[in-house]
Protein backbone atom coordinates (compact mmCIF):
# COMPACT_ATOMS: atom_id res chain seq x y z
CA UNK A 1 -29.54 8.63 4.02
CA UNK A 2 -30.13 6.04 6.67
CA UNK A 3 -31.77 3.40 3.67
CA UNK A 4 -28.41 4.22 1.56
CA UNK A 5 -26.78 2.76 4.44
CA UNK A 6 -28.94 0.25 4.87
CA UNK A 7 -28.58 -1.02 1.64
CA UNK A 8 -24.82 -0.58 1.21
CA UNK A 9 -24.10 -2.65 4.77
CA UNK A 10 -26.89 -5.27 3.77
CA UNK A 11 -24.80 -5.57 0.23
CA UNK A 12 -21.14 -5.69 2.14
CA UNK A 13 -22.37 -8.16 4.49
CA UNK A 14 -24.32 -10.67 1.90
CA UNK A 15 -20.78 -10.39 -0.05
CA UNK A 16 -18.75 -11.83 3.19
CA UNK A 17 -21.13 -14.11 4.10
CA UNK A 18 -20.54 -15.80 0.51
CA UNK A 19 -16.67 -15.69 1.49
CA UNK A 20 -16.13 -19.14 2.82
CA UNK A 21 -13.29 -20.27 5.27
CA UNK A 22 -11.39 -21.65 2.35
CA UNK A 23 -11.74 -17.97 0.09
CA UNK A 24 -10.24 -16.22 2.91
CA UNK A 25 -7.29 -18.63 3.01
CA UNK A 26 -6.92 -18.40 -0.66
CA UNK A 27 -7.22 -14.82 -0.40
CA UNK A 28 -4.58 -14.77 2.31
CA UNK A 29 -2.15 -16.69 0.38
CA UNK A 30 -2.34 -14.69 -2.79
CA UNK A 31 -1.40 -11.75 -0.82
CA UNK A 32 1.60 -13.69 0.54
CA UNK A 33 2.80 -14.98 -2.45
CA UNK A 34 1.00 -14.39 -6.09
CA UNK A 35 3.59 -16.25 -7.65
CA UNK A 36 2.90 -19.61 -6.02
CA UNK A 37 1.20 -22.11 -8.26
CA UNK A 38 -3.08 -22.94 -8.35
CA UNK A 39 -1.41 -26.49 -7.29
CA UNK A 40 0.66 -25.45 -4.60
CA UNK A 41 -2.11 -22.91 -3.38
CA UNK A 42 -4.53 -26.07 -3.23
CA UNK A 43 -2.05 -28.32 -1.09
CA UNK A 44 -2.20 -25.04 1.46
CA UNK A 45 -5.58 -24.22 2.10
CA UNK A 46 -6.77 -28.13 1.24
CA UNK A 47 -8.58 -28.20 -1.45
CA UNK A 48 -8.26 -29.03 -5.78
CA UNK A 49 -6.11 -27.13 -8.53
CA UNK A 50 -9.44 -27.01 -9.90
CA UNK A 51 -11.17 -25.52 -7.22
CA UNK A 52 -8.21 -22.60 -6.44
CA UNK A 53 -8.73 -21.51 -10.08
CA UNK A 54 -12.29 -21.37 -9.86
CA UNK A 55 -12.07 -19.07 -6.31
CA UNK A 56 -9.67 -16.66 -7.97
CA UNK A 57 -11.53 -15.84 -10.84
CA UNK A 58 -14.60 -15.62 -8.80
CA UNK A 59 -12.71 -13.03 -6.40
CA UNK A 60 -11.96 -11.31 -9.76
CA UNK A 61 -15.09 -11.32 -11.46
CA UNK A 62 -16.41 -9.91 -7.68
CA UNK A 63 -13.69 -7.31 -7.91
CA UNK A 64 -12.42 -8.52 -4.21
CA UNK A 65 -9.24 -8.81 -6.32
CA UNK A 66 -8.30 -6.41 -8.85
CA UNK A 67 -4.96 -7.56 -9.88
CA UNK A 68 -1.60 -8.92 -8.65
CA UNK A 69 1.37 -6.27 -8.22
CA UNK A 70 5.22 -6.53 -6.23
CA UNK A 71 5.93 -4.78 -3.48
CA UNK A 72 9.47 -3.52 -4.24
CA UNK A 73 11.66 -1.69 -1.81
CA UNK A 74 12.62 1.05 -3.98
CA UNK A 75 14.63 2.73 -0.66
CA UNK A 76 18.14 0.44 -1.58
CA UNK A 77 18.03 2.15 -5.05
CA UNK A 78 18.62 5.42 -4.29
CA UNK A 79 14.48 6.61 -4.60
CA UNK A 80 12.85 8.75 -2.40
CA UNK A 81 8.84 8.76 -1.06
CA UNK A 82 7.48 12.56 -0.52
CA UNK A 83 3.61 12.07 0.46
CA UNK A 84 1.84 15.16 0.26
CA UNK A 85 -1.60 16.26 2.04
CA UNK A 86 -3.53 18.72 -0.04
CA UNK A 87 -6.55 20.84 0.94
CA UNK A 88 -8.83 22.67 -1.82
CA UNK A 89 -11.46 24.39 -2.69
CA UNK A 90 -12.52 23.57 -6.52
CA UNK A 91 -15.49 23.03 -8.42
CA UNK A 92 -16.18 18.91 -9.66
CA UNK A 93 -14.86 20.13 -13.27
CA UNK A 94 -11.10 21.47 -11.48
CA UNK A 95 -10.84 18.69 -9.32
CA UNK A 96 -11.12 16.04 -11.87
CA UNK A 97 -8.60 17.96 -13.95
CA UNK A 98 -6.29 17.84 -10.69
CA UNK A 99 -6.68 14.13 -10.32
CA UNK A 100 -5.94 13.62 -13.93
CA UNK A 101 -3.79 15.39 -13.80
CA UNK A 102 -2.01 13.25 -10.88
CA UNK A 103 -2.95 10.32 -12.07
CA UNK A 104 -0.69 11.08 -15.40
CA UNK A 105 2.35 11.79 -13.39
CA UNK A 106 4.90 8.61 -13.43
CA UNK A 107 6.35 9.29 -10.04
CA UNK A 108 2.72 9.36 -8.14
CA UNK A 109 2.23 6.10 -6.51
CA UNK A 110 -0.58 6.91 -4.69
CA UNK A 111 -3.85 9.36 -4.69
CA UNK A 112 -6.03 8.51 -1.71
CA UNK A 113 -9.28 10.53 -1.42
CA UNK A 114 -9.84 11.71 2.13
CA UNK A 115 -12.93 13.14 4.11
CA UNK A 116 -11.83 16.10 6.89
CA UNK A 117 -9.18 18.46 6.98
CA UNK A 118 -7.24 17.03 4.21
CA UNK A 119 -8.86 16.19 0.83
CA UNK A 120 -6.39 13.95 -0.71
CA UNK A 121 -3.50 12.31 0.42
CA UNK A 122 -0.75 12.02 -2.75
CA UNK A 123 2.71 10.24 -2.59
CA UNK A 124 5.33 10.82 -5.41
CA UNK A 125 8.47 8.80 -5.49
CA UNK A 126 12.06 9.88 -7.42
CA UNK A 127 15.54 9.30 -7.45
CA UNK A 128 16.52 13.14 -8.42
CA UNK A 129 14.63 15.80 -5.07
CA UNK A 130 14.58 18.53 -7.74
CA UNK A 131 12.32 16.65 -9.88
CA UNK A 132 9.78 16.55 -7.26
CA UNK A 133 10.66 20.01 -6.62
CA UNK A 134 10.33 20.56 -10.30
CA UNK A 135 6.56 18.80 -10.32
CA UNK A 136 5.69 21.01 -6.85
CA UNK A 137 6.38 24.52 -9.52
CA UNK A 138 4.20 22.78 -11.82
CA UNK A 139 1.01 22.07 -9.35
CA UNK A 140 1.17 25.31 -8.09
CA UNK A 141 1.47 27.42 -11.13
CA UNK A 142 -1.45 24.94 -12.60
CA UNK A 143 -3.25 24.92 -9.49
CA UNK A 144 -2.51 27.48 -6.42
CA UNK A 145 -6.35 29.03 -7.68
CA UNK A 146 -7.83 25.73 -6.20
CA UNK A 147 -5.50 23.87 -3.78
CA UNK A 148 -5.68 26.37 -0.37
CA UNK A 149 -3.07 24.26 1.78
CA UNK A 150 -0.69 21.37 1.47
CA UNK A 151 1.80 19.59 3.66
CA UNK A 152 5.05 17.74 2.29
CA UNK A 153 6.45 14.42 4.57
CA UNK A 154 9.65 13.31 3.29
CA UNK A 155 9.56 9.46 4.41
CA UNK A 156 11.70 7.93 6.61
CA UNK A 157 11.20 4.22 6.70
CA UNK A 158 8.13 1.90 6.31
CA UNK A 159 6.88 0.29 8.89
CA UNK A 160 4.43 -2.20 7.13
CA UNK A 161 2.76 -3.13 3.91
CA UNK A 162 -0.36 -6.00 3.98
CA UNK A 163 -3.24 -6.11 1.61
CA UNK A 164 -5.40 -8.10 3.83
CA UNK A 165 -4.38 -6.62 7.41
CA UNK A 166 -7.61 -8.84 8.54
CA UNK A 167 -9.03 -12.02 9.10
CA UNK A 168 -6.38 -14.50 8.81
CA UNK A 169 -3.31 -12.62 9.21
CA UNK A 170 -1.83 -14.17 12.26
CA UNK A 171 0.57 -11.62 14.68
CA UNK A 172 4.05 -10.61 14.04
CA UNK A 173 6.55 -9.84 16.00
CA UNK A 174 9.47 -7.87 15.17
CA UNK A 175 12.94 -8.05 16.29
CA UNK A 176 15.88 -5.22 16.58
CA UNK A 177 17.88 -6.53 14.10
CA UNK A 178 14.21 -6.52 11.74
CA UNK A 179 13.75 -2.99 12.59
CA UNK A 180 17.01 -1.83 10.80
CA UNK A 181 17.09 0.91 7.96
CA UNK A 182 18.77 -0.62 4.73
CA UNK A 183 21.76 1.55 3.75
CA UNK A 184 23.53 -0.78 1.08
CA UNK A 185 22.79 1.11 -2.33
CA UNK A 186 21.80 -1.11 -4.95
CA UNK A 187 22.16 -0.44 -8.51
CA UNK A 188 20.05 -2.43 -11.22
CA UNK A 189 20.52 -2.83 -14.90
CA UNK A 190 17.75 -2.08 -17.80
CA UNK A 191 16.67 -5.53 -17.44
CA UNK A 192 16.09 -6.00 -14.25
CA UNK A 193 13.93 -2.45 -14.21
CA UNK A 194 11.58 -3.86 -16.94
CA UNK A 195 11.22 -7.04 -15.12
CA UNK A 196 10.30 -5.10 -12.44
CA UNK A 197 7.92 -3.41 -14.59
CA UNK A 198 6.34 -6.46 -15.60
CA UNK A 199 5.99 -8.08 -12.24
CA UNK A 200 4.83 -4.82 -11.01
CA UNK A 201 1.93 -5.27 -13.72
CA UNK A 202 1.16 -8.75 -12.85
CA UNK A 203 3.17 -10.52 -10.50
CA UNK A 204 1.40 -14.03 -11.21
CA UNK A 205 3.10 -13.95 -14.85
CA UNK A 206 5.00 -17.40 -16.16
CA UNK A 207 8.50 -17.18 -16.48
CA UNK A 208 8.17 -17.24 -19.95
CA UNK A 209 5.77 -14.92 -20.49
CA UNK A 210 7.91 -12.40 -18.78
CA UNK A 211 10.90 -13.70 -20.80
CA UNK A 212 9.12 -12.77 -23.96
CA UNK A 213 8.14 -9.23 -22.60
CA UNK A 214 11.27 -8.34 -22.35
CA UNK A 215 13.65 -10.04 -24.24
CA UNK A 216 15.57 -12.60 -22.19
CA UNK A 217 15.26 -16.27 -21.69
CA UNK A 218 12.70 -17.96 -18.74
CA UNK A 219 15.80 -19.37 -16.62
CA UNK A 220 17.53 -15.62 -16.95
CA UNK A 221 13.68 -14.48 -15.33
CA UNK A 222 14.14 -16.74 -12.60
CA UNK A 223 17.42 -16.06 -11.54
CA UNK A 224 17.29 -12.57 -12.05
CA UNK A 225 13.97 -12.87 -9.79
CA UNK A 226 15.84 -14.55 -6.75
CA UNK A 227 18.65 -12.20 -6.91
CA UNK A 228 16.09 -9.16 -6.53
CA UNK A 229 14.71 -11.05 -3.58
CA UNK A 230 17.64 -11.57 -2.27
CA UNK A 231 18.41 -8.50 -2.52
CA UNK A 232 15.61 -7.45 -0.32
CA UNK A 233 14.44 -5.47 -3.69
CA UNK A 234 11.36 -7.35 -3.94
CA UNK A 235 9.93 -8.12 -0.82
CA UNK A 236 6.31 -9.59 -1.79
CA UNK A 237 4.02 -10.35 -4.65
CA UNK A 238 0.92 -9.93 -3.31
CA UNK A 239 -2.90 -9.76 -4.90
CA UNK A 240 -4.62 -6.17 -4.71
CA UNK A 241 -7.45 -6.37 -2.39
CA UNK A 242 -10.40 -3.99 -2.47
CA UNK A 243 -11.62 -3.83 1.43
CA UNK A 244 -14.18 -2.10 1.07
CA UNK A 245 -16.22 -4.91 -0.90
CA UNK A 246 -15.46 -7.33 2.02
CA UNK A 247 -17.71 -4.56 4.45
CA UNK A 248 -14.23 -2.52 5.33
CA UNK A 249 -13.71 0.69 5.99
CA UNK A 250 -10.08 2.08 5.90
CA UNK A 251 -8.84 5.51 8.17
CA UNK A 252 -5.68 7.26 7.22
CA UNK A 253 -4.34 8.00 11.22
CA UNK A 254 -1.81 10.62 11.09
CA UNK A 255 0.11 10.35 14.29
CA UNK A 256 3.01 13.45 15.64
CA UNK A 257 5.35 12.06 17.93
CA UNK A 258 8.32 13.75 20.05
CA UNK A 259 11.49 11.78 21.62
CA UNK A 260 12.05 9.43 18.46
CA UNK A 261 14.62 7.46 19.63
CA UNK A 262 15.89 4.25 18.07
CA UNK A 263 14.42 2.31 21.09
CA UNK A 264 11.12 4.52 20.58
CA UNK A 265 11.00 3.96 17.15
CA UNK A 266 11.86 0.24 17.35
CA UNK A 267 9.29 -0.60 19.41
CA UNK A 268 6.49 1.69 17.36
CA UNK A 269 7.32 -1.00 14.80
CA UNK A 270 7.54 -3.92 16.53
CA UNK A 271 3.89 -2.50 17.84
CA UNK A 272 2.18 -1.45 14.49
CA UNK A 273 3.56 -5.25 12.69
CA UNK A 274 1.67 -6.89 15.61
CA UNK A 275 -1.58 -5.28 15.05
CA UNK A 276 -3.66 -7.03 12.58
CA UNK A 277 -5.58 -4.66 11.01
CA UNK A 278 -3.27 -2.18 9.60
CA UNK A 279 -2.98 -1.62 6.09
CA UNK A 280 0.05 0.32 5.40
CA UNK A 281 2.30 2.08 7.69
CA UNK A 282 5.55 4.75 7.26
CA UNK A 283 7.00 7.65 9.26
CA UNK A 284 8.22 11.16 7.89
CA UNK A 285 10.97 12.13 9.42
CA UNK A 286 9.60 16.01 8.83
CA UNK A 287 8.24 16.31 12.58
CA UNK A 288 8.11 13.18 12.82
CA UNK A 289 4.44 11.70 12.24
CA UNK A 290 3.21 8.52 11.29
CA UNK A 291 0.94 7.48 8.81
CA UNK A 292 -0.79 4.57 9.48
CA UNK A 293 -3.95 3.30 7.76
CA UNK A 294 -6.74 1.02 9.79
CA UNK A 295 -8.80 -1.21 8.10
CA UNK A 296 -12.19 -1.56 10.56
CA UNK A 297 -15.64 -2.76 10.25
CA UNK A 298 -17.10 -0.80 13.27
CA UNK A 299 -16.30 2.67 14.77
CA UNK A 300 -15.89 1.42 17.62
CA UNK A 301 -12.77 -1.02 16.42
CA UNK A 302 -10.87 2.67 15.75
CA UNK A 303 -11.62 3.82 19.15
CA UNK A 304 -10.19 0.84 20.34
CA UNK A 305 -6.86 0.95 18.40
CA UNK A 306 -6.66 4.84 19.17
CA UNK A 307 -7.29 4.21 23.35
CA UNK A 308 -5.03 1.66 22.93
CA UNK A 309 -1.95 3.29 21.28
CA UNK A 310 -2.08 6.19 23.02
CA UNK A 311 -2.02 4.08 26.16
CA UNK A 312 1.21 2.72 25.20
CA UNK A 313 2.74 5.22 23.52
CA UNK A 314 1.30 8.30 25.61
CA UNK A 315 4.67 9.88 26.69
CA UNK A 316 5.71 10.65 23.06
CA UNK A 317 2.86 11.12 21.69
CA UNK A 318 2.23 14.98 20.52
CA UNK A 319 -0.71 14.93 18.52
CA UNK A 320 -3.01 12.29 16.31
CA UNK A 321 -5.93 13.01 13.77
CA UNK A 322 -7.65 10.57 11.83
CA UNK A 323 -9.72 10.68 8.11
CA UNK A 324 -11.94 7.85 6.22
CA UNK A 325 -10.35 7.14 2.92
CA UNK A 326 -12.91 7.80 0.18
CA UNK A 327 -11.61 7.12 -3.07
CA UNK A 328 -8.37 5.73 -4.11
CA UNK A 329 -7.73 7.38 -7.68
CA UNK A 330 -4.53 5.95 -7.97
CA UNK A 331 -2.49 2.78 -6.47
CA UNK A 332 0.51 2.05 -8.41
CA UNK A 333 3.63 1.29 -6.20
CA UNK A 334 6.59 1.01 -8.94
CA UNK A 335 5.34 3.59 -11.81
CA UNK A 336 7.82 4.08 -14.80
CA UNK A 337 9.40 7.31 -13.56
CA UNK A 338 10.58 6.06 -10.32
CA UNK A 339 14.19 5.23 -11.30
CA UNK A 340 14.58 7.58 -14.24
């Protein structure tokens, strides 16, 4: 086991030691902003057009990229997150056919494999509750033979969303007026779904292209573009990042906290955007607990982040676990079936 090890950490660290200062910038402006031009990109992290295009299709062939997405706030148009822990006991043949059979829903965003008390972590995102309480029938009467436990967290608001929580991501800090909930409701057309469809698919598409996709002129794709972002609809296009070929290891942190007051909760947030390597964070408003995910090279940077937040946050803090992410089956944050 210990040569496995070996071998994997030798391979992680011979892949980020071929990561120069200027791939890391590159990599840290795609996840900013997918959309900005090879040109533009070039002017940032000083360097040629020529040179940018080369570096991304390097970080692609190395699968450090494996695609460009939007993050879209979904919240403003009416959709709800439920993220689900499940716990099983199967054989390799039933668990695949559980995954697939996740992985085929349109309202799952996200399967995350986890190792501990939980087995996966799943997050399913609809407009309508009784269609996830509709899908929750259906994985039971498939599956209650295999899954022994699960756990439901209606989300409350997220906290943060980076790709590359490391590195070159430079501290944020986060003011009241940041920190509030959006409550306008937001109602899109057809077009403006499929566009977010598109951009969802690859957010580094030309105007045109996306114009021809579906069906409306490139200057109708750009303004209908800045109104969404305006709209705080979409709030990033951003490059997906595989951590764990740059020698990362990400822990889901699940995090029960009592006396959740707006001051509590504002400065939780102001907090979590200030720490640089976290991936992804929300709270459920079930108990409530937060889900945070770490990105860390070293043990030993967990143990720092844990001493540390519970030395801030120790008087409403109830209870925290933490699990290493595995496998990630499924990462799609605007499938088809989220509006319908």
């Amino acid at each position: 086991m210990g040569k496995v090890y070996n071998l994997v950490y030798l391979k992680y660290t011979i892949m980020t030691k071929e990561m120069d200062k200027k791939d890391w910038k590159l990599l840290y402006q795609l996840c900013q902003n997918a959309r900005l031009s090879h040109n533009a990109i070039a002017k940032l992290i000083g360097t040629s057009k020529n040179s940018v295009t080369y570096r991304v299709n390097r970080l692609l062939e190395r699968k450090i990229i494996s695609g460009f997405f939007t993050i879209v706030d979904v919240k403003p148009l009416g959709a709800v997150f439920y993220t689900m822990l499940i716990r099983m006991n199967a054989t390799v043949e039933k668990e695949k056919e559980l995954i697939d059979y996740l992985k085929a829903n349109n309202n799952i965003t996200i399967i995350d494999g986890l190792v501990g008390k939980w087995n996966y972590l799943v997050e399913f995102a609809c407009k309508d509750p009784y269609k996830f309480f509709g899908f929750l029938t259906d994985l039971q009467n498939r599956f209650s033979d295999i899954i022994d436990a699960y756990e439901v967290h209606p989300n409350l608001e997220v906290y943060k969303i980076e790709q590359l929580p490391v590195e070159l991501v430079e501290e944020k800090s986060i003011s009241a007026a940041q920190t509030q909930i959006k409550t306008e409701r937001i109602e899109l057309d057809q077009t403006e779904i499929k566009l977010l469809s598109e951009l969802n698919k690859d957010s580094t598409a030309s105007l045109i292209k996306l114009g021809e996709r579906i069906g409306i002129t490139y200057k109708t794709v750009s303004a209908k573009i800045k109104k969404l972002q305006n709209d705080g609809v979409i709030t990033k296009f951003s490059a997906s990042v595989n951590l764990e070929t740059l020698g990362y290891e990400v822990y889901l942190i699940l995090v029960d906290f009592k006396n959740m007051s707006t001051q509590n909760s504002q400065n939780l947030k102001a907090y979590i955007n200030r720490q640089k390597n976290i991936r992804a964070a929300f709270i459920s408003y079930a108990r409530p607990t937060l889900f945070l995910y770490l990105a860390v090279k070293r043990a030993t940077e967990l143990q720092k982040f844990l001493l540390d937040l519970n030395n801030k946050f120790a008087p409403i803090i109830v209870d925290q676990e933490y699990f290493l992410t595995s496998t990630q089956p499924k990462y799609d944050l605007f499938p088809d079936g989220i509006l319908a």
